[in-house]
Protein backbone atom coordinates (compact mmCIF):
# COMPACT_ATOMS: atom_id res chain seq x y z
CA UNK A 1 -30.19 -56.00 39.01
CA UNK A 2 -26.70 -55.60 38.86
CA UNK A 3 -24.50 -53.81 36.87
CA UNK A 4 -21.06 -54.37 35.38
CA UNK A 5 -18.57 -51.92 35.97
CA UNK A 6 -15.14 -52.87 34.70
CA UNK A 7 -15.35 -56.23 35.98
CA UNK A 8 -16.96 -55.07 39.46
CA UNK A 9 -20.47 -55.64 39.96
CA UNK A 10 -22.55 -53.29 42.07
CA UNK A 11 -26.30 -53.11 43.25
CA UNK A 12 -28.41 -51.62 41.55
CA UNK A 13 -31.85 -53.07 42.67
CA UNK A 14 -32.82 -49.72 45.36
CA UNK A 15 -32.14 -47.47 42.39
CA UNK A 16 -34.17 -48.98 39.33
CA UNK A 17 -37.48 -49.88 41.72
CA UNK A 18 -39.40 -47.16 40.42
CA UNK A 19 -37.54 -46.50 36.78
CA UNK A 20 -36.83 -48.94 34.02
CA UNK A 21 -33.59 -50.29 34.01
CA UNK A 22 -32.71 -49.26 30.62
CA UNK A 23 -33.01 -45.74 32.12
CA UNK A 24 -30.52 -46.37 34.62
CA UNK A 25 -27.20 -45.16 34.05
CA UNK A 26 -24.59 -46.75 36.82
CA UNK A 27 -21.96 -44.52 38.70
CA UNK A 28 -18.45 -45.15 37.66
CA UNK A 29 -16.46 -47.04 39.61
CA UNK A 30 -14.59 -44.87 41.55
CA UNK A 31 -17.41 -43.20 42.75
CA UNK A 32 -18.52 -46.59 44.15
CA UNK A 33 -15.40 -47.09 45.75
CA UNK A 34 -16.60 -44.43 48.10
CA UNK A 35 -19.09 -46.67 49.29
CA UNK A 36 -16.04 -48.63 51.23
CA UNK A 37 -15.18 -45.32 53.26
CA UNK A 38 -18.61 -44.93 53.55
CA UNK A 39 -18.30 -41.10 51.62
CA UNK A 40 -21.74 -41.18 50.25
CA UNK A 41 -25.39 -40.18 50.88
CA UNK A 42 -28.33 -43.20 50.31
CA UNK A 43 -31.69 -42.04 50.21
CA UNK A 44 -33.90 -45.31 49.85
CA UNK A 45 -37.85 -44.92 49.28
CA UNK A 46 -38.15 -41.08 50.09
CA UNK A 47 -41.91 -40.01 50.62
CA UNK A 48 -43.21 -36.61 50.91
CA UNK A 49 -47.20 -36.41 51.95
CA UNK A 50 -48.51 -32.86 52.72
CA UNK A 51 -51.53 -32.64 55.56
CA UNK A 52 -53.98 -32.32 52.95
CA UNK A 53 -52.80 -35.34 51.12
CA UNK A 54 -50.72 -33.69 48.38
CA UNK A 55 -47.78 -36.52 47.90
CA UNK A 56 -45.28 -34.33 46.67
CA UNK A 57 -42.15 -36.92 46.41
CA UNK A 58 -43.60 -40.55 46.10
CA UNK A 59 -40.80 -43.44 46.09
CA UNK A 60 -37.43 -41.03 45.40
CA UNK A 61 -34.30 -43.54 45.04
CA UNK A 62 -30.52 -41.84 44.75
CA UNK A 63 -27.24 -41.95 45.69
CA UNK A 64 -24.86 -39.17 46.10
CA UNK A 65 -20.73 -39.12 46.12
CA UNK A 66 -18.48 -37.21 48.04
CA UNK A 67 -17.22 -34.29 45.39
């Protein structure tokens, strides 16, 4: 999926694999321009599983801006 932001598309597949897209709110664009400069944290597919098989974060999905 992608989504349109002021005539910019960005990607938004990583993000909506494990929500419906409809639930998906994009970042505004000049957050994403941070993505350039590389000024942002990208957690892709997160999975916590305890020793006794407790999954306590299954499939997390999120990006985070600078600010």
């Amino acid at each position: 999926m992608k989504a349109e932001l002021e005539g910019r598309q960005i990607e938004t597949d990583f993000e909506t694999k494990y929500i419906k897209p409809l639930n998906f709110e994009p970042p505004d664009v000049s957050l994403t321009e941070q993505e350039k400069t590389r000024k942002y944290l990208r957690v892709q597919d997160l999975v916590k599983v305890f020793q006794n098989g407790f999954k306590a974060v299954d499939g997390v999905n999120v990006r985070m801006y600078e600010g």
